[in-house]
N, C-alpha and C. Protein backbone atom coordinates (compact mmCIF):
# COMPACT_ATOMS: atom_id res chain seq x y z
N UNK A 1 -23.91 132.79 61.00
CA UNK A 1 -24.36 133.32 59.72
C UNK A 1 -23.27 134.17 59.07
N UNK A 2 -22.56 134.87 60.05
CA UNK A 2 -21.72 135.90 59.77
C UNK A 2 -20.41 135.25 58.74
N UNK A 3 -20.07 133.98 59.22
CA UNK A 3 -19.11 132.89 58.96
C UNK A 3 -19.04 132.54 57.86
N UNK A 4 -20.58 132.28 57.64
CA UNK A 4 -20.70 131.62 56.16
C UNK A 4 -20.85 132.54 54.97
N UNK A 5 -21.38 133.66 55.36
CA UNK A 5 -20.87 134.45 54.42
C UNK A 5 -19.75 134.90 53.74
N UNK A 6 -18.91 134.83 54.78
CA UNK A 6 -17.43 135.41 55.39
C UNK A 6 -16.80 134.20 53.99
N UNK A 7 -17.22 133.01 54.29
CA UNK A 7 -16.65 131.60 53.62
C UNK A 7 -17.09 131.49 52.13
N UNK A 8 -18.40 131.99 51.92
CA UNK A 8 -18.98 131.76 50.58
C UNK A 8 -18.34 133.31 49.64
N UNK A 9 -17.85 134.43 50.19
CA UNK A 9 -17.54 135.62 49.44
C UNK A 9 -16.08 134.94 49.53
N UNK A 10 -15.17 134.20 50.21
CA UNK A 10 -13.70 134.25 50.03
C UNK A 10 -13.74 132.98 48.80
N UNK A 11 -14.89 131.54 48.86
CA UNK A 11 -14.96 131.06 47.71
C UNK A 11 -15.00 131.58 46.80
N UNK A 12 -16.22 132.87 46.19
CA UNK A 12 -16.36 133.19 45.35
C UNK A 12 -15.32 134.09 44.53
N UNK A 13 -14.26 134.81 45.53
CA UNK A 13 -12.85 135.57 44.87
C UNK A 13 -11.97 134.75 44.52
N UNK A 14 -12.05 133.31 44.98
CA UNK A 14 -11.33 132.52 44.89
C UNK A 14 -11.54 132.09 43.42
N UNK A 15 -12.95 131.42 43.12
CA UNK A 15 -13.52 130.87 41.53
C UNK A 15 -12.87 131.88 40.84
N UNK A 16 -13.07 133.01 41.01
CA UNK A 16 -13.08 134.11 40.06
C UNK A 16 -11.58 134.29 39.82
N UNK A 17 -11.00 133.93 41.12
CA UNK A 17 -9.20 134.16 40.65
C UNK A 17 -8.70 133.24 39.45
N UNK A 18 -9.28 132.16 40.36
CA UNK A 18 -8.96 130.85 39.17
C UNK A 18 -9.18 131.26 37.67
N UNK A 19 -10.73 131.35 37.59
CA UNK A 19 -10.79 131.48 36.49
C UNK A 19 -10.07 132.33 35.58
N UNK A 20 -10.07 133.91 36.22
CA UNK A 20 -8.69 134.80 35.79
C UNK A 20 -7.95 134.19 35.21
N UNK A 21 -7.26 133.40 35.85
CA UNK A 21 -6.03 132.69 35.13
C UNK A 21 -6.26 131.84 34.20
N UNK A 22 -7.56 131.35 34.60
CA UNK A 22 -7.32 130.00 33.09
C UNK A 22 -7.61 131.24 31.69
N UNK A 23 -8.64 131.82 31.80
CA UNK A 23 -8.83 133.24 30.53
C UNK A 23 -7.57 133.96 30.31
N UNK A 24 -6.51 133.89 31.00
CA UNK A 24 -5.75 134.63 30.76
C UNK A 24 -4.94 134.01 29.94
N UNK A 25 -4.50 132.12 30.54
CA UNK A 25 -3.87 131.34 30.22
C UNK A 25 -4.00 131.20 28.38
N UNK A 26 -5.73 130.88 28.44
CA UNK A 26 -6.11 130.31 26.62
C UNK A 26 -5.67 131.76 25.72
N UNK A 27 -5.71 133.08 26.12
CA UNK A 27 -5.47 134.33 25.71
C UNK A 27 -4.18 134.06 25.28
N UNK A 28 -3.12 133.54 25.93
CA UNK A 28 -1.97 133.30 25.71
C UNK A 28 -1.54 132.36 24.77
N UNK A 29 -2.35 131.34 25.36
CA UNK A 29 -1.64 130.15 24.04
C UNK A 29 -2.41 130.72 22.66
N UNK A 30 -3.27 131.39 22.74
CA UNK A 30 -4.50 131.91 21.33
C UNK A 30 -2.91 133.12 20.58
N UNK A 31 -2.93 133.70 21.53
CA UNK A 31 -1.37 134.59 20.69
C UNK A 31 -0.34 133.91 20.13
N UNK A 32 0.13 133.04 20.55
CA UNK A 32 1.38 131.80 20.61
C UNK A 32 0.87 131.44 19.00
N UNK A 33 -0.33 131.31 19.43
CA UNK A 33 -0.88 129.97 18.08
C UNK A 33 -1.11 131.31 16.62
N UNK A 34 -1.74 132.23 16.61
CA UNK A 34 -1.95 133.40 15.99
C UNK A 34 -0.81 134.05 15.30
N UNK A 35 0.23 133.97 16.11
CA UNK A 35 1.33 134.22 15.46
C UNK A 35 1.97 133.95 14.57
N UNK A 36 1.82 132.62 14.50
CA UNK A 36 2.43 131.54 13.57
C UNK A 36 1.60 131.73 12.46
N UNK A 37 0.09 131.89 12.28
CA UNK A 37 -0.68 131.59 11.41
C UNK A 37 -0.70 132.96 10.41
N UNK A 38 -0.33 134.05 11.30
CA UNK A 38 -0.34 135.29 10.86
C UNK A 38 0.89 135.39 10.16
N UNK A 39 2.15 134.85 10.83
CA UNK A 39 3.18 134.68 9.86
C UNK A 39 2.78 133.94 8.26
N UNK A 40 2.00 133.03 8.63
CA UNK A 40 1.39 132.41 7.29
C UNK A 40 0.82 132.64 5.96
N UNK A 41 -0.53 133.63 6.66
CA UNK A 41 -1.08 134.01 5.84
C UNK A 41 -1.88 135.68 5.50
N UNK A 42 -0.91 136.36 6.42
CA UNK A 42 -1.10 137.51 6.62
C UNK A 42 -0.16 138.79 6.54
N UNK A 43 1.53 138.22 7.17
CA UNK A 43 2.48 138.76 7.37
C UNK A 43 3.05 139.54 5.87
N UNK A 44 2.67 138.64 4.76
CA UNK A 44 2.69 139.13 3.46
C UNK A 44 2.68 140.67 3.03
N UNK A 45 1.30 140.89 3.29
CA UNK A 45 0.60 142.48 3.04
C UNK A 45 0.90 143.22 4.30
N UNK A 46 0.55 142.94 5.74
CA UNK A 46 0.79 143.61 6.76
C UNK A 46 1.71 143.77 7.19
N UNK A 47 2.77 142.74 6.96
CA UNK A 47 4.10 142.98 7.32
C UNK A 47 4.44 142.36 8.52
N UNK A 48 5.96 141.88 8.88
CA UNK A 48 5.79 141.07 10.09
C UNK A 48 5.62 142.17 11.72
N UNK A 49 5.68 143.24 11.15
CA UNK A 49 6.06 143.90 12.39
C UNK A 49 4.59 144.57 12.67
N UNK A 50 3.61 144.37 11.48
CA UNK A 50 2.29 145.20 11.51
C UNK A 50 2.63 146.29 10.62
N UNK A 51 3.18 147.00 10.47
CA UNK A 51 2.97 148.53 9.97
C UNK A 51 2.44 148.39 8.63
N UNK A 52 2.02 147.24 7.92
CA UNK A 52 1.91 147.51 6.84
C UNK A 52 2.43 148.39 5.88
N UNK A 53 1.94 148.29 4.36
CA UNK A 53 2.69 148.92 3.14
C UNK A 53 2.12 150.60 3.41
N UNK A 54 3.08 151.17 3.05
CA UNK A 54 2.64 152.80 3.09
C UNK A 54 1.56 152.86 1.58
N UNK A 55 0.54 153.23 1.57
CA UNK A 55 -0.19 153.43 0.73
C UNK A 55 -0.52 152.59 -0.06
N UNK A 56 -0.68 151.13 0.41
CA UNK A 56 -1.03 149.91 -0.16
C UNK A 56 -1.93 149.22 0.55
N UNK A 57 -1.30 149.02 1.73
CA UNK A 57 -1.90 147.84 3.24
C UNK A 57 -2.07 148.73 4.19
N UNK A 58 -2.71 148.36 5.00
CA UNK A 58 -2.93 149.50 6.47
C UNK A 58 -2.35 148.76 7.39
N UNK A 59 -1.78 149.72 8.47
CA UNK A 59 -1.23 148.68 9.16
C UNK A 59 -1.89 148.32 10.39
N UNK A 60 -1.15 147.45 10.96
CA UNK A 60 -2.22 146.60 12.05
C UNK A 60 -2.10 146.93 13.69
N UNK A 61 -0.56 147.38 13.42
CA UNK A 61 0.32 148.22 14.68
C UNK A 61 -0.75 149.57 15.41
N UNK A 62 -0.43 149.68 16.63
CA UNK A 62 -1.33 150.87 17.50
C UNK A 62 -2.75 151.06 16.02
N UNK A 63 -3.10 150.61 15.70
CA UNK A 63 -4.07 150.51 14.50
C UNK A 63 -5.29 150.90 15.27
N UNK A 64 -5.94 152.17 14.91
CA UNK A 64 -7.21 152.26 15.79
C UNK A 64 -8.35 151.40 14.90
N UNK A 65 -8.23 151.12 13.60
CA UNK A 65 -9.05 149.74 13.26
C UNK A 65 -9.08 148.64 13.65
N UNK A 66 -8.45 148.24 14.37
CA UNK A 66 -8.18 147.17 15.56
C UNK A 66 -9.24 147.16 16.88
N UNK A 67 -9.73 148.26 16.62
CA UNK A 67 -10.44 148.97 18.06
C UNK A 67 -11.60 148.79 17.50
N UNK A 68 -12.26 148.43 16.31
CA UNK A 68 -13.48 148.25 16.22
C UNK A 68 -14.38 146.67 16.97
N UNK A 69 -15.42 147.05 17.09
CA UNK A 69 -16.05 145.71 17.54
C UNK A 69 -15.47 144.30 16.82
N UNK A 70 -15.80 143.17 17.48
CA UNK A 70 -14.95 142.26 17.31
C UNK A 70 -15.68 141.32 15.56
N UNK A 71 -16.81 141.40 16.03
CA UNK A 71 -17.65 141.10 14.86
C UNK A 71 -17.49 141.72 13.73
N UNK A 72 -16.98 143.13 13.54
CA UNK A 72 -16.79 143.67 12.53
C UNK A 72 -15.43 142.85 12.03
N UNK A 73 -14.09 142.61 13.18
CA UNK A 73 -12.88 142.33 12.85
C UNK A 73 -13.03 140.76 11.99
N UNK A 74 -13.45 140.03 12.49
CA UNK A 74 -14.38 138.90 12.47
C UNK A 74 -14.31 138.60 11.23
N UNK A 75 -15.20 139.75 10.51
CA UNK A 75 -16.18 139.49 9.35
C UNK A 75 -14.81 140.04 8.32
N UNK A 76 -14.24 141.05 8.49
CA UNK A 76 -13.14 141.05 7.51
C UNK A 76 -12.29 140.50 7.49
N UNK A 77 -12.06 139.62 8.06
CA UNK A 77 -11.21 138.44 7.72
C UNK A 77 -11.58 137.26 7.12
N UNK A 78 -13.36 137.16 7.32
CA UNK A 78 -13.92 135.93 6.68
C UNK A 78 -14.43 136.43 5.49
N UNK A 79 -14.84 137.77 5.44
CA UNK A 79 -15.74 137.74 4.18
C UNK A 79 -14.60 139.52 3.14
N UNK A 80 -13.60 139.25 3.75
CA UNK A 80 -12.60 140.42 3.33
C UNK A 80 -12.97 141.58 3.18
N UNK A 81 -12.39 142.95 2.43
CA UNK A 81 -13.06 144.06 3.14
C UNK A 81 -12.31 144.58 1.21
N UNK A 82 -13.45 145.20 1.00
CA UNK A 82 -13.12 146.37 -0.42
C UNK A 82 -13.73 147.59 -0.24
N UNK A 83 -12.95 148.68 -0.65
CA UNK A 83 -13.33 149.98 -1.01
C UNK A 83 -12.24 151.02 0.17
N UNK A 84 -12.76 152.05 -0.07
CA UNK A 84 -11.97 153.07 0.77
C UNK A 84 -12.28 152.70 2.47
N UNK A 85 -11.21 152.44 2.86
CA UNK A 85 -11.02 152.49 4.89
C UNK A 85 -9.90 153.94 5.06
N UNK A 86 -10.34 153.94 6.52
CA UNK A 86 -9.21 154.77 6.62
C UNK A 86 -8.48 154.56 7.91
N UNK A 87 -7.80 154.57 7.93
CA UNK A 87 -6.27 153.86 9.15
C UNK A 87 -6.23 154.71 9.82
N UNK A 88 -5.79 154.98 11.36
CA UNK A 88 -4.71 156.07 11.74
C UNK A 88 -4.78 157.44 11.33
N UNK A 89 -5.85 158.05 10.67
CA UNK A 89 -6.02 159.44 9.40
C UNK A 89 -6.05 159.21 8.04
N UNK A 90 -5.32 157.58 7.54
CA UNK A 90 -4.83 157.63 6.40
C UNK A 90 -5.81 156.67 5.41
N UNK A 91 -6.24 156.68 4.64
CA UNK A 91 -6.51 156.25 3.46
C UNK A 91 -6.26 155.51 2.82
N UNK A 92 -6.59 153.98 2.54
CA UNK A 92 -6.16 153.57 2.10
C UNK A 92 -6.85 152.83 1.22
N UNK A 93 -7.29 152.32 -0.33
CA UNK A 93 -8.27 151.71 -1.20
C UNK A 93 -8.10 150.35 -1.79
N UNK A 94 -7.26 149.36 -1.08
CA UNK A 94 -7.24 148.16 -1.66
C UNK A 94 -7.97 146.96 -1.49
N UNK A 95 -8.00 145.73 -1.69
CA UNK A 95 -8.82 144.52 -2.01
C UNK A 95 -7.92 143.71 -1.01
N UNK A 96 -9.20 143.13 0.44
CA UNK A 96 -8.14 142.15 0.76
C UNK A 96 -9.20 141.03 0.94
N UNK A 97 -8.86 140.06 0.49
CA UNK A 97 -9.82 138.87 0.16
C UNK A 97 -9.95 138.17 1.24
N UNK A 98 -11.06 137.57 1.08
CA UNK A 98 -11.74 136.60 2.60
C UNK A 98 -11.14 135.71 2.36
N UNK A 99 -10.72 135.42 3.78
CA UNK A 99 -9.85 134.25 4.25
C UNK A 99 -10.52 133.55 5.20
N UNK A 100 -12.00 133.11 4.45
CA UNK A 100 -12.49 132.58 4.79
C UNK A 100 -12.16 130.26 5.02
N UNK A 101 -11.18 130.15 4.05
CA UNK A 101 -10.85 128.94 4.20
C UNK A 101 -10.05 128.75 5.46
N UNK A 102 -9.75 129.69 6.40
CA UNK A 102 -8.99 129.47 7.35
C UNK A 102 -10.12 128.84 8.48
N UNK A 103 -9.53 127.80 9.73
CA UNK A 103 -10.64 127.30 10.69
C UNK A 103 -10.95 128.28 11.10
N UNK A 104 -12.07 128.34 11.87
CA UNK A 104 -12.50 129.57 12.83
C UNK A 104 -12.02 129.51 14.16
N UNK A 105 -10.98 128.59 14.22
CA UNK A 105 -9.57 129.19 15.83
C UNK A 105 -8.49 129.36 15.19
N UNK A 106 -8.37 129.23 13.90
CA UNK A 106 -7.36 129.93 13.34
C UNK A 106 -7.58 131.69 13.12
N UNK A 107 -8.75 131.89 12.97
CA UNK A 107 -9.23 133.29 12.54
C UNK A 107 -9.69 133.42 13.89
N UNK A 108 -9.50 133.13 15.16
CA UNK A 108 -9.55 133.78 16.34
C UNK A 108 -8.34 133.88 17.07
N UNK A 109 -7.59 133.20 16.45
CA UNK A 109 -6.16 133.43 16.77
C UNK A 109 -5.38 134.41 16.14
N UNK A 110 -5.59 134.93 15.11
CA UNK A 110 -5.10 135.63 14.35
C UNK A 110 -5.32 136.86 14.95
N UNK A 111 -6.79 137.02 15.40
CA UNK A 111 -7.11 138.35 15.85
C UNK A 111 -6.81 138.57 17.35
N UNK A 112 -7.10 137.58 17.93
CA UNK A 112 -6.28 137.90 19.19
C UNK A 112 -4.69 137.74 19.50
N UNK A 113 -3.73 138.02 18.87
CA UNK A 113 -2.65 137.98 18.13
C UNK A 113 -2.44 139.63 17.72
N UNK A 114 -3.31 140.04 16.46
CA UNK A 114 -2.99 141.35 16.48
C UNK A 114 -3.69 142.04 17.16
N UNK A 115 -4.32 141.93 17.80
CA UNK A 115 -5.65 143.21 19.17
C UNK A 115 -4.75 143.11 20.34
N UNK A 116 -3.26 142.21 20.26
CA UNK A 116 -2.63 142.29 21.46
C UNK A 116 -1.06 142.03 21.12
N UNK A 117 -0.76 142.80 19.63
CA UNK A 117 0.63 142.89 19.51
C UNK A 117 1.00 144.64 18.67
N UNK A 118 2.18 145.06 18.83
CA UNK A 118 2.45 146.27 18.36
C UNK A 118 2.24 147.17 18.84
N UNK A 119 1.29 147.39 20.29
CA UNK A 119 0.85 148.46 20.94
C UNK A 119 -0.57 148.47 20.57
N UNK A 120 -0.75 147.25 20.15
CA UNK A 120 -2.37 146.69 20.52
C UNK A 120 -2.50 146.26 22.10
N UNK A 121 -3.45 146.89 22.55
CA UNK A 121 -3.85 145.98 24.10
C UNK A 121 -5.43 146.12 23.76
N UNK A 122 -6.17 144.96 23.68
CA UNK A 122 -7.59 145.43 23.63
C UNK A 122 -8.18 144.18 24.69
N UNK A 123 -9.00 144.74 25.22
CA UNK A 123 -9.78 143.69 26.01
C UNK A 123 -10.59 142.98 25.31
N UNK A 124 -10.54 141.61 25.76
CA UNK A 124 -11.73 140.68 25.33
C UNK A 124 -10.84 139.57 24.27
N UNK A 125 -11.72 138.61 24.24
CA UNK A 125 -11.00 137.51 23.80
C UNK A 125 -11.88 137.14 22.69
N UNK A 126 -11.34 136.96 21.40
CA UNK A 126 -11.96 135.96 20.25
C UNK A 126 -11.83 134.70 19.85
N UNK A 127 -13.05 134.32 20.14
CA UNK A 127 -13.39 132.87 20.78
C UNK A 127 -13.55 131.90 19.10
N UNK A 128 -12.95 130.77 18.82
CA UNK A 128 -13.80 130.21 17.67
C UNK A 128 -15.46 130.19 17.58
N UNK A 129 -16.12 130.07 18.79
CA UNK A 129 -17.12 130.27 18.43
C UNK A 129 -18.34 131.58 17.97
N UNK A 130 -17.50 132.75 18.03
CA UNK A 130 -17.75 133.84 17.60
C UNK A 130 -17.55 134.19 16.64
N UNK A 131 -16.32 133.14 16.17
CA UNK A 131 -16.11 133.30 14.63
C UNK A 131 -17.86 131.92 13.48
N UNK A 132 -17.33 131.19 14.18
CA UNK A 132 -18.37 130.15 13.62
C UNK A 132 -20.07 130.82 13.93
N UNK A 133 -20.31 131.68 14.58
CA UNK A 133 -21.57 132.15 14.61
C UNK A 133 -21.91 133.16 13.51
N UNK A 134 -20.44 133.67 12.93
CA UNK A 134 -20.56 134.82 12.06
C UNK A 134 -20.31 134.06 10.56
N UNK A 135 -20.23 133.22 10.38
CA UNK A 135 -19.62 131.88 9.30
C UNK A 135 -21.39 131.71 9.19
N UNK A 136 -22.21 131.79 9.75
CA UNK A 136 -23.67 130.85 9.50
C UNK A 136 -24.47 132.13 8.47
């Protein structure tokens, strides 16, 4: 009895390693791919490095708006965000339009891309289908 336990807990660290890696793996190619797209259609206003415009754009870098729930991040990218936010302490009042024509693994790439560049590290992964649940 002792055995099979012994056998079914070293399987189960085992699944779990695996899997580790494959989540870690799609995390990776999701940045790879995000990057590019962010160069596309984002890098504009935010800038390529993140810091965005001083008193125009907020930036995206160590960005504690980055730190909000993912659904919120989600939704301002699909359905864009107006009125006063505030960054880092700072203030900022401009119009950034939904970019909503983008796929929804393009807009999960994007965000897992910046939640894990500039001195972004955030846990958790944005999945297309978290984007397409927030699209309905």
């Amino acid at each position: 009895m002792k055995k099979l336990i012994s056998s079914m807990a070293l399987l189960t660290l085992g699944v779990l390693a695996v899997s580790f890696q494959q989540d870690k793996a799609l995390l990776k190619e999701s940045i790879a791919r995000g990057k590019e797209v962010y160069g596309m259609y984002c890098q504009n206003c935010h800038m390529e490095d993140g810091k965005g415009q001083e008193g125009v754009f907020p930036p995206l870098a160590k960005s504690d708006f980055m730190q909000k729930p993912i659904a919120e991040l989600i939704n301002v990218v699909l359905k864009g965000q107006t009125g006063a936010i505030t960054v880092n302490g700072v203030s900022f009042n401009n119009i950034m339009p939904a970019q909503d024509y983008l796929t929804s693994e393009q807009i999960a790439d994007i965000l897992n891309y910046t939640r894990n560049s500039w001195g972004n590290r955030l846990k958790g992964m944005v999945t297309p289908e978290q984007v397409n649940h927030l699209r309905e």
